[in-house]
Protein backbone atom coordinates (compact mmCIF):
# COMPACT_ATOMS: atom_id res chain seq x y z
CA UNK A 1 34.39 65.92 51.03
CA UNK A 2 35.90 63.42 48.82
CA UNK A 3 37.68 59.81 50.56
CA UNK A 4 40.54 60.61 48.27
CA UNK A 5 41.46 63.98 49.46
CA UNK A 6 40.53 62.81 53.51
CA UNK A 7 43.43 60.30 52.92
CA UNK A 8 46.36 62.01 51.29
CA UNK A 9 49.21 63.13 53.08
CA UNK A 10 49.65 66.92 54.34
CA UNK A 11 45.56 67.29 54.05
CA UNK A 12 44.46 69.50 56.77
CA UNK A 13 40.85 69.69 58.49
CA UNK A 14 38.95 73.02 57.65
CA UNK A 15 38.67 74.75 61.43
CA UNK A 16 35.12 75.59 60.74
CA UNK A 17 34.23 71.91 59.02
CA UNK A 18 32.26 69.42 61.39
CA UNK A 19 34.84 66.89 62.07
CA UNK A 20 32.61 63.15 62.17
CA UNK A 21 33.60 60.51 64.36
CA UNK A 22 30.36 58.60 64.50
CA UNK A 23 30.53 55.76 62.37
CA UNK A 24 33.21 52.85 62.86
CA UNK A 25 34.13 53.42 58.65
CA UNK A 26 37.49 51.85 59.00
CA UNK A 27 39.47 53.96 56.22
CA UNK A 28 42.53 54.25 59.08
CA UNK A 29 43.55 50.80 57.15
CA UNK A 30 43.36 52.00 53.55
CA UNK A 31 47.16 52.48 53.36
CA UNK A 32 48.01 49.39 54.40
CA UNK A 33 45.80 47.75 51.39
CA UNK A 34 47.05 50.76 49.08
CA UNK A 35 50.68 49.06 49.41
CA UNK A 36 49.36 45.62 49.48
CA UNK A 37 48.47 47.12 45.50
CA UNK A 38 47.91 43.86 42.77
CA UNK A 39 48.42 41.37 45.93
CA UNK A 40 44.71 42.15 47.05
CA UNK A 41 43.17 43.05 43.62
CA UNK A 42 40.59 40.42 42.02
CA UNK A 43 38.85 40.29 38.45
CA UNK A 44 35.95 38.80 37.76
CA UNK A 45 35.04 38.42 34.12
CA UNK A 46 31.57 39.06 32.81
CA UNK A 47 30.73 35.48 32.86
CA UNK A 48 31.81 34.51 35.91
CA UNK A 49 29.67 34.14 39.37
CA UNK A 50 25.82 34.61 37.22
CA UNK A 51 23.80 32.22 39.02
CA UNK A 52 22.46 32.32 42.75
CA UNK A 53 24.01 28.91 43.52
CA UNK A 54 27.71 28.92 44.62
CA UNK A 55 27.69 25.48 45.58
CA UNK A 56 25.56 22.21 45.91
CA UNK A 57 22.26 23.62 45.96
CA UNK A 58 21.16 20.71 48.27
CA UNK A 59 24.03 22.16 50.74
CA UNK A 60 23.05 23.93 54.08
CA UNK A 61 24.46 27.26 52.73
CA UNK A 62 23.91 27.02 48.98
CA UNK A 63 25.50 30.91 48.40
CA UNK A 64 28.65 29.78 50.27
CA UNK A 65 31.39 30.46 48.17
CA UNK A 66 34.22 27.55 49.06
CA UNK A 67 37.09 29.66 48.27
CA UNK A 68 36.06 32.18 50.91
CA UNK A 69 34.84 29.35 53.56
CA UNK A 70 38.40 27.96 53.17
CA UNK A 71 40.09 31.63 53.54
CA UNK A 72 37.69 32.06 57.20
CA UNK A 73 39.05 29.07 58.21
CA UNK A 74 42.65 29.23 57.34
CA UNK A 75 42.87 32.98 59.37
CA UNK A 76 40.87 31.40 62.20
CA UNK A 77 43.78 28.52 62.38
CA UNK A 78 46.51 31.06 62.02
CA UNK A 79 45.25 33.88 64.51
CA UNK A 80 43.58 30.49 66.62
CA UNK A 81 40.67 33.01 67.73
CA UNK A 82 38.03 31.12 66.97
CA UNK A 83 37.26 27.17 67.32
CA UNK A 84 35.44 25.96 63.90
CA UNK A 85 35.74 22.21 64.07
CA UNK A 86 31.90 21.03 63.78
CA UNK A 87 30.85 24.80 62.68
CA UNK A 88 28.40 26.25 59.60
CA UNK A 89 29.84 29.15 58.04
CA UNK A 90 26.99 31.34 57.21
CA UNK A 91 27.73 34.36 55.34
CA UNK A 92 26.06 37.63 55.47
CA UNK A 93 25.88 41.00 54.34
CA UNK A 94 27.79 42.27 57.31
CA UNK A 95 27.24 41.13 60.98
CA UNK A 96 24.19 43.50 60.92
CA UNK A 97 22.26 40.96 58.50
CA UNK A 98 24.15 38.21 60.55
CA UNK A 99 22.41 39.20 63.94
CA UNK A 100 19.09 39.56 62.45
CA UNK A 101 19.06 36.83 61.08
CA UNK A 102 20.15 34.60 64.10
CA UNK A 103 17.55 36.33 65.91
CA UNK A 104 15.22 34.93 63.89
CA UNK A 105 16.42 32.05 63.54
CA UNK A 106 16.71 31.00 68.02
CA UNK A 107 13.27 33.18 68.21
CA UNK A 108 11.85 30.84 65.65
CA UNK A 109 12.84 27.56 66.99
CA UNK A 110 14.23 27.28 70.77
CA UNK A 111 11.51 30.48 72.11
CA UNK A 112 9.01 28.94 74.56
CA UNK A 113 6.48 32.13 73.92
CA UNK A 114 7.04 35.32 71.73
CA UNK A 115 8.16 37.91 71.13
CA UNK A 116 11.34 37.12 72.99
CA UNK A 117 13.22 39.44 74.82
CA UNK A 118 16.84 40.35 73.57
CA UNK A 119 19.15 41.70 76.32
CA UNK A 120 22.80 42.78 76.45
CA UNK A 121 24.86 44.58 79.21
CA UNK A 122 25.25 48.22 79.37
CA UNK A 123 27.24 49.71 77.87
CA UNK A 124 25.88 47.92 74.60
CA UNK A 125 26.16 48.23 70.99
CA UNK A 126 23.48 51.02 69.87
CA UNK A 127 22.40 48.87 66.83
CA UNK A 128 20.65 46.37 69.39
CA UNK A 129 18.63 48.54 70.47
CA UNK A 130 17.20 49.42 66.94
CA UNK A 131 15.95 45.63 66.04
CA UNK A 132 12.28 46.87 67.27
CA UNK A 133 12.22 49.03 63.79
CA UNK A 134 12.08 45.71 62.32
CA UNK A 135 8.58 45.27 64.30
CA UNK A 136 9.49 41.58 64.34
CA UNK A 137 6.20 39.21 66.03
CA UNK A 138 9.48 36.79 67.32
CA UNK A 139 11.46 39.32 68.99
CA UNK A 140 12.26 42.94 70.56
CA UNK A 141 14.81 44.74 72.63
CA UNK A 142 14.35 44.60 76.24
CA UNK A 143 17.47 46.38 77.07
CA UNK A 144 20.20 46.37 79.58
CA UNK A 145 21.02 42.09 80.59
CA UNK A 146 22.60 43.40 83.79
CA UNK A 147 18.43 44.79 85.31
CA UNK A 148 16.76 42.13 83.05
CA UNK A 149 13.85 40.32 85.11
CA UNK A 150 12.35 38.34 82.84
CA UNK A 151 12.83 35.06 83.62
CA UNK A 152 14.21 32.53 80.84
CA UNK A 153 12.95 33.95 77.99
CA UNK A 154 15.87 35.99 76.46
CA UNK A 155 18.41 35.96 73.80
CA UNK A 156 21.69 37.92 75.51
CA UNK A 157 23.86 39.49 72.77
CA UNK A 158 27.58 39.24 73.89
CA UNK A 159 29.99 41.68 72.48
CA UNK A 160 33.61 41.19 73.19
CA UNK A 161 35.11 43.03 72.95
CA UNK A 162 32.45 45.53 73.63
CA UNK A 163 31.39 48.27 71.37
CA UNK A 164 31.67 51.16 72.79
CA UNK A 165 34.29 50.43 75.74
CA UNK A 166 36.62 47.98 74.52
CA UNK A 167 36.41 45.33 77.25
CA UNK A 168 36.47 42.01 77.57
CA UNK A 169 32.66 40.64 77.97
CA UNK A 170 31.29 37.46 79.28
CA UNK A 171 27.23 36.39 79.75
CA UNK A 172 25.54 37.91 82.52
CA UNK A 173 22.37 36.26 82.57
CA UNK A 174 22.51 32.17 84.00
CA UNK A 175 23.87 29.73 81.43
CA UNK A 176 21.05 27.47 82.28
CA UNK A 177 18.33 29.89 80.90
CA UNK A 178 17.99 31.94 77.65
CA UNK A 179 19.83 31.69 74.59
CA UNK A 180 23.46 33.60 73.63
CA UNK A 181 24.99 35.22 70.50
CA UNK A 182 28.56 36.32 70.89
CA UNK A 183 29.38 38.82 68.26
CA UNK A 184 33.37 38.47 68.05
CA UNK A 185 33.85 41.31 65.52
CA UNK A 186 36.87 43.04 67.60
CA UNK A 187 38.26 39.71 68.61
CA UNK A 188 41.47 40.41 66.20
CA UNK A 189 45.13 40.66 67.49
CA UNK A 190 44.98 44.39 66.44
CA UNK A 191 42.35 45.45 68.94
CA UNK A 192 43.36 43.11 71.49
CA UNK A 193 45.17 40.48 72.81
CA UNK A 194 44.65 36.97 71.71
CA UNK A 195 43.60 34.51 74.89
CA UNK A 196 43.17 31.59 73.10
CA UNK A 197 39.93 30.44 70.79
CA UNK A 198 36.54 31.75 72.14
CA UNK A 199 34.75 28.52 71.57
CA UNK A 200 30.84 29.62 71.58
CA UNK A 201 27.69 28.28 69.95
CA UNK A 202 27.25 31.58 67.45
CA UNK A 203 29.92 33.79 66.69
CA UNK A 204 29.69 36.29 64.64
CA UNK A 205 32.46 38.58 62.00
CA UNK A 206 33.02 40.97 59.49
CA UNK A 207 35.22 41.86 57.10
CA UNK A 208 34.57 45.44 58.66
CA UNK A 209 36.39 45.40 61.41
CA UNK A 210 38.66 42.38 60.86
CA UNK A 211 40.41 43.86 57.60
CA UNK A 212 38.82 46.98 57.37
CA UNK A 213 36.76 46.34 54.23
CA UNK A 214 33.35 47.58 55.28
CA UNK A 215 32.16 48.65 52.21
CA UNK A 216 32.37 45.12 50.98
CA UNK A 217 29.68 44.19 52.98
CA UNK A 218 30.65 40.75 54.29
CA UNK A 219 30.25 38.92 57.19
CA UNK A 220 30.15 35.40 58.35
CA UNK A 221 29.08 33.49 61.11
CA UNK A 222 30.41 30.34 62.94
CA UNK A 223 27.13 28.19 64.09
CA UNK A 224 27.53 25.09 65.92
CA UNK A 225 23.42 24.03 66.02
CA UNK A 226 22.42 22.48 62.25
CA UNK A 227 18.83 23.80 62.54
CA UNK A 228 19.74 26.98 64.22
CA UNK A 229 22.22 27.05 60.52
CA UNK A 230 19.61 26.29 58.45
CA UNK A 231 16.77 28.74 59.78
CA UNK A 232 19.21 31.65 59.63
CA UNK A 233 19.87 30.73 55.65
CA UNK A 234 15.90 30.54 55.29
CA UNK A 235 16.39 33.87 56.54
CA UNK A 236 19.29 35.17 54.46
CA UNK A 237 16.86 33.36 51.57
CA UNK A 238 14.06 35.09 51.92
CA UNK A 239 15.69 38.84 52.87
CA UNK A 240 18.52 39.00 49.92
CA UNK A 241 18.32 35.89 48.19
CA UNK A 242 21.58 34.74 49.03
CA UNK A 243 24.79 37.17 49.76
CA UNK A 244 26.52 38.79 46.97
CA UNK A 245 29.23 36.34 45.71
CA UNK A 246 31.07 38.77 43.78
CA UNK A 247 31.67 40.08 47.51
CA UNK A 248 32.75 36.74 48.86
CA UNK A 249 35.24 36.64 45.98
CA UNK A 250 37.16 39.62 47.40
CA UNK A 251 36.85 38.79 50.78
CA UNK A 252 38.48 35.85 50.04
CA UNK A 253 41.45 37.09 48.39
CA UNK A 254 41.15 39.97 51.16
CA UNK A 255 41.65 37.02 54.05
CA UNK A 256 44.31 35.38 51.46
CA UNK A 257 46.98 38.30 51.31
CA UNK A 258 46.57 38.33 55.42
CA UNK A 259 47.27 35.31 56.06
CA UNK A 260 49.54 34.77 53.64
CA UNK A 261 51.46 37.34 55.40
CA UNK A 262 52.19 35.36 57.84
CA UNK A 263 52.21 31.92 56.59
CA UNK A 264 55.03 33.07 53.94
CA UNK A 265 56.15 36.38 55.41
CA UNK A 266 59.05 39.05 54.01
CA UNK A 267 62.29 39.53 55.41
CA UNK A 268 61.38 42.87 56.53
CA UNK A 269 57.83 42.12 57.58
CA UNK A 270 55.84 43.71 55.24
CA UNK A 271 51.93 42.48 54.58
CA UNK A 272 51.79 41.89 58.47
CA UNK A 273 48.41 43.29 58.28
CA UNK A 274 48.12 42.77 61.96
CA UNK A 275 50.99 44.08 63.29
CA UNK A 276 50.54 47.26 61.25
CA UNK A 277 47.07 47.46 62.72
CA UNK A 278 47.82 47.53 66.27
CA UNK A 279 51.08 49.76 65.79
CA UNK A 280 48.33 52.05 64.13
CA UNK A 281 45.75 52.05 66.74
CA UNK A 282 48.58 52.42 69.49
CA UNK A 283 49.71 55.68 68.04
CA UNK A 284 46.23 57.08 68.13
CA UNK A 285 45.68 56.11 71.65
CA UNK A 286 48.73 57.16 72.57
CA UNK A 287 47.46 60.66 70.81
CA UNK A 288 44.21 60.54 72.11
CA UNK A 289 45.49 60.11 75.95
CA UNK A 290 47.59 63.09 75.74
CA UNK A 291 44.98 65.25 73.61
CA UNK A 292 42.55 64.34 76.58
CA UNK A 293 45.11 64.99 79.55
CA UNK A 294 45.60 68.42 78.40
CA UNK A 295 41.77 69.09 77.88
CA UNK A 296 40.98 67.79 81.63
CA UNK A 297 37.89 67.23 81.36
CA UNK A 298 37.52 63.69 80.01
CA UNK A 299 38.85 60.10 81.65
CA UNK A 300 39.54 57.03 79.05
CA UNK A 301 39.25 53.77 80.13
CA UNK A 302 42.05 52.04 81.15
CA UNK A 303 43.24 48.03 80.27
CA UNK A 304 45.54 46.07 81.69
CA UNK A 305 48.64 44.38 79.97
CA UNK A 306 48.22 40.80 79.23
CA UNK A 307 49.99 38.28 77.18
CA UNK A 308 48.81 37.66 74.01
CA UNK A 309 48.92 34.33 71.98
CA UNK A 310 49.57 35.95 68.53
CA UNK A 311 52.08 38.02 69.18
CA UNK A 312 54.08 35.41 72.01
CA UNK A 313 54.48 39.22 73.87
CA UNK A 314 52.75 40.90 76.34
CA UNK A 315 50.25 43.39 74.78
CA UNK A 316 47.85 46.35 75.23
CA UNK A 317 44.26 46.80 74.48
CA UNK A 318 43.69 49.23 71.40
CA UNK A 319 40.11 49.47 70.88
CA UNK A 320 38.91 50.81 67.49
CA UNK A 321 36.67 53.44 69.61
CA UNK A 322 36.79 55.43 72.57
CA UNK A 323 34.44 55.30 75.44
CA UNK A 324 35.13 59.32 77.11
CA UNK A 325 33.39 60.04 80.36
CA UNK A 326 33.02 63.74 81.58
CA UNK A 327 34.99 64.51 85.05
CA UNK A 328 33.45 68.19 84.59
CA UNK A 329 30.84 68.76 86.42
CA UNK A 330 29.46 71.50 84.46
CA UNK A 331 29.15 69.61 81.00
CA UNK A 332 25.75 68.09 81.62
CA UNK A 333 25.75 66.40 77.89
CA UNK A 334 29.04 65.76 76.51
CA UNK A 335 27.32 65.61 73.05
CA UNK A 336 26.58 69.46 73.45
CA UNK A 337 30.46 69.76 74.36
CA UNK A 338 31.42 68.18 71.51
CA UNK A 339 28.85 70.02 69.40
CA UNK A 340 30.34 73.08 70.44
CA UNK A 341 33.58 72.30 68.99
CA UNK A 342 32.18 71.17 65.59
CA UNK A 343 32.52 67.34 66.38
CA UNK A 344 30.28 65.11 66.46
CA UNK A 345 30.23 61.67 68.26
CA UNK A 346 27.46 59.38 69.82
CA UNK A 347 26.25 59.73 72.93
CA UNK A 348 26.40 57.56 75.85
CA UNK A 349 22.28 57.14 75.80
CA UNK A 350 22.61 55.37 72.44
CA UNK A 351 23.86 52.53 74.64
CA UNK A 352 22.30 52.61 77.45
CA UNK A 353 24.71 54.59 79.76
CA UNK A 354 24.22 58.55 80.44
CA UNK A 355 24.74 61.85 78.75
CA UNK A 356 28.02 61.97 80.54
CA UNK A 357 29.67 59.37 77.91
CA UNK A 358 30.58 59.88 74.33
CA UNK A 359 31.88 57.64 71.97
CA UNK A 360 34.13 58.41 69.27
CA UNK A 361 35.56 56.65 66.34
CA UNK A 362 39.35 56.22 65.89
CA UNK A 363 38.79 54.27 62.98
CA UNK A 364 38.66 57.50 60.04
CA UNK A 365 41.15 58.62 57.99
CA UNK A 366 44.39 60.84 59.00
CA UNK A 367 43.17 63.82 58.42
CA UNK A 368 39.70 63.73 60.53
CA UNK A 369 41.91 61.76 63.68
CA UNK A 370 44.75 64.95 63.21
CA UNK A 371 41.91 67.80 62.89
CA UNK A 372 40.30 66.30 66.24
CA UNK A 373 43.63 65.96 68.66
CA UNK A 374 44.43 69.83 67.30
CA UNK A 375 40.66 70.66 68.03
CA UNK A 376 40.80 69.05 71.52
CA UNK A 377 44.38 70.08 72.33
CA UNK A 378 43.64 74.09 71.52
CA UNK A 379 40.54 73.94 73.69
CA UNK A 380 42.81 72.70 76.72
């Protein structure tokens, strides 16, 4: 089915089509960017951006491009979620490339013996679990931080907020012991509320999540440690060559038009990118609770209120996915539930919890997130 037709208004959902919630493919923002129009549009001639180097070649990060290092920063200042005084920004092709590589680069210079064992807390992101396809000597997934026994020789991956439930994470393992990556990727004011700068050794982004732009394939991470910086652009190096500047080049102008928005914002508050985000993702929990009320057989985590920095208001958490759990004790796999009803979703053992979680995307376009609250609803 083509993205066009997903998108436009009044386009229904086949009854007999498999609706695909998945995949975190962030088209939900796509109208925001649509009216946004020439403000967020870039040209790059045909001589422009032809050689590898997008800086000093003797600099740490020689396919930095400075116009997009300068846009990181400037949102970081504005949304103050992130501190970046005395930080590398390392670009990569997405936080996926970004976490390999700073696997590589602690397992190749801070491990006392390898391969080292990388760790995070159930429920975790199901991509950690796949680094042992890379059959990497250094490292491999040893799986759930909260039952690891393995003494001090760990990397813990800490997502908050966590993919798949939404909550806010902190280490598990001692701080005295290991090494940590914090992947920050739904640490934006539209997924949650703002408590200040996380202030962490790595931290890692993407334009995914942050502006929706996942197709752009950018990343970037915020590393405090010079030769930690240095080994994970060796890495970058020798995997891609560099990362695509041409890709940099709209993710700058991308992170311009956002904060721009609210640097120099309209009278009526249009270009908020942030506000529109989180009045998005409200609506679809909002949805979403009611759809799963009337189904009864299904409980959605729940957050508390707090006050969030950005927005000087109290705020909810909307989390770009939703963590279900089954109440019914005769659905034994929720994936087969959902099967039956031509949806499909991830199960719960993709991250280390039990066939009696799901978790689906609210991230897709209109027409998939309307064909699965009328699915859901006419079941109940």
């Amino acid at each position: 089915m083509q993205e066009k037709a997903l998108n436009s208004p009044g386009f229904e959902i086949d009854p007999d089509l498999v609706i695909t919630l998945t995949h975190g493919d962030p088209i939900m923002f796509e109208p925001f960017w649509k009216e946004e129009g020439h403000n967020a549009t870039v040209t790059i001639s045909g001589w422009e951006k032809m050689s590898y180097y997008a800086c000093d070649p003797d600099d740490i990060c020689w396919f930095l491009e400075p116009d997009f290092a300068n846009e990181v920063l400037r949102l970081h200042r504005i949304v103050n979620n992130a501190a970046t005084n005395g930080s590398h920004i390392i670009p990569g092709a997405g936080s996926t490339q970004l976490i390999h590589a700073t696997l590589h680069a602690l397992a190749s210079i801070e491990a006392r013996r390898h391969p080292v064992n990388v760790v995070s807390a159930a429920p975790y992101y199901s991509m950690y679990s796949d680094i042992n396809s890379l059959k990497s000597a250094l490292y491999h997934w040893a799986g759930d931080a909260a039952t690891f026994k393995g003494g001090d020789n760990f990397i813990e991956i800490v997502c908050s907020p966590n993919n798949p439930d939404g909550m806010i994470r902190h280490a598990v393992l001692s701080n005295n012991a290991g090494r940590r990556v914090h992947d920050m990727a739904y640490y934006w004011p539209h997924y949650t509320p703002m408590r200040g700068p996380a202030d962490h050794n790595i931290m890692l982004f993407t334009m995914s999540k942050a502006t929706g732009h996942a197709g752009t394939r950018i990343g970037w991470a915020l590393v405090k440690d010079t030769d930690v910086a240095r080994e994970m652009v060796n890495y970058i190096t020798l995997n891609t060559n560099g990362v695509s500047r041409d890709s940099q080049v709209r993710a700058a102008r991308i992170l311009k038009v956002i904060s721009d928005g609210y640097e120099f914002p309209n009278s009526n508050g249009a270009g908020q990118f942030f506000h529109i985000g989180r009045h998005l993702l409200a609506d679809r929990w909002r949805r979403l609770r009611q759809a799963m009320e009337v189904l009864g057989k299904f409980s959605l985590p729940r957050f508390s209120t707090e006050f969030c920095e950005f927005f000087k208001e109290h705020a909810q958490t909307y989390p770009g996915f939703a963590w279900l759990r089954s109440e019914d004790e005769s659905i034994n796999d929720c994936g087969d539930f959902f099967k039956g009803i031509n949806v499909q979703i991830r199960n719960g053992r993709l991250f280390g919890a039990g066939p009696n979680y799901v978790r689906i995307s609210l991230m897709g376009s209109d027409a998939y997130f309307d064909g699965f609250i009328k699915r859901i609803t006419s079941v109940g």
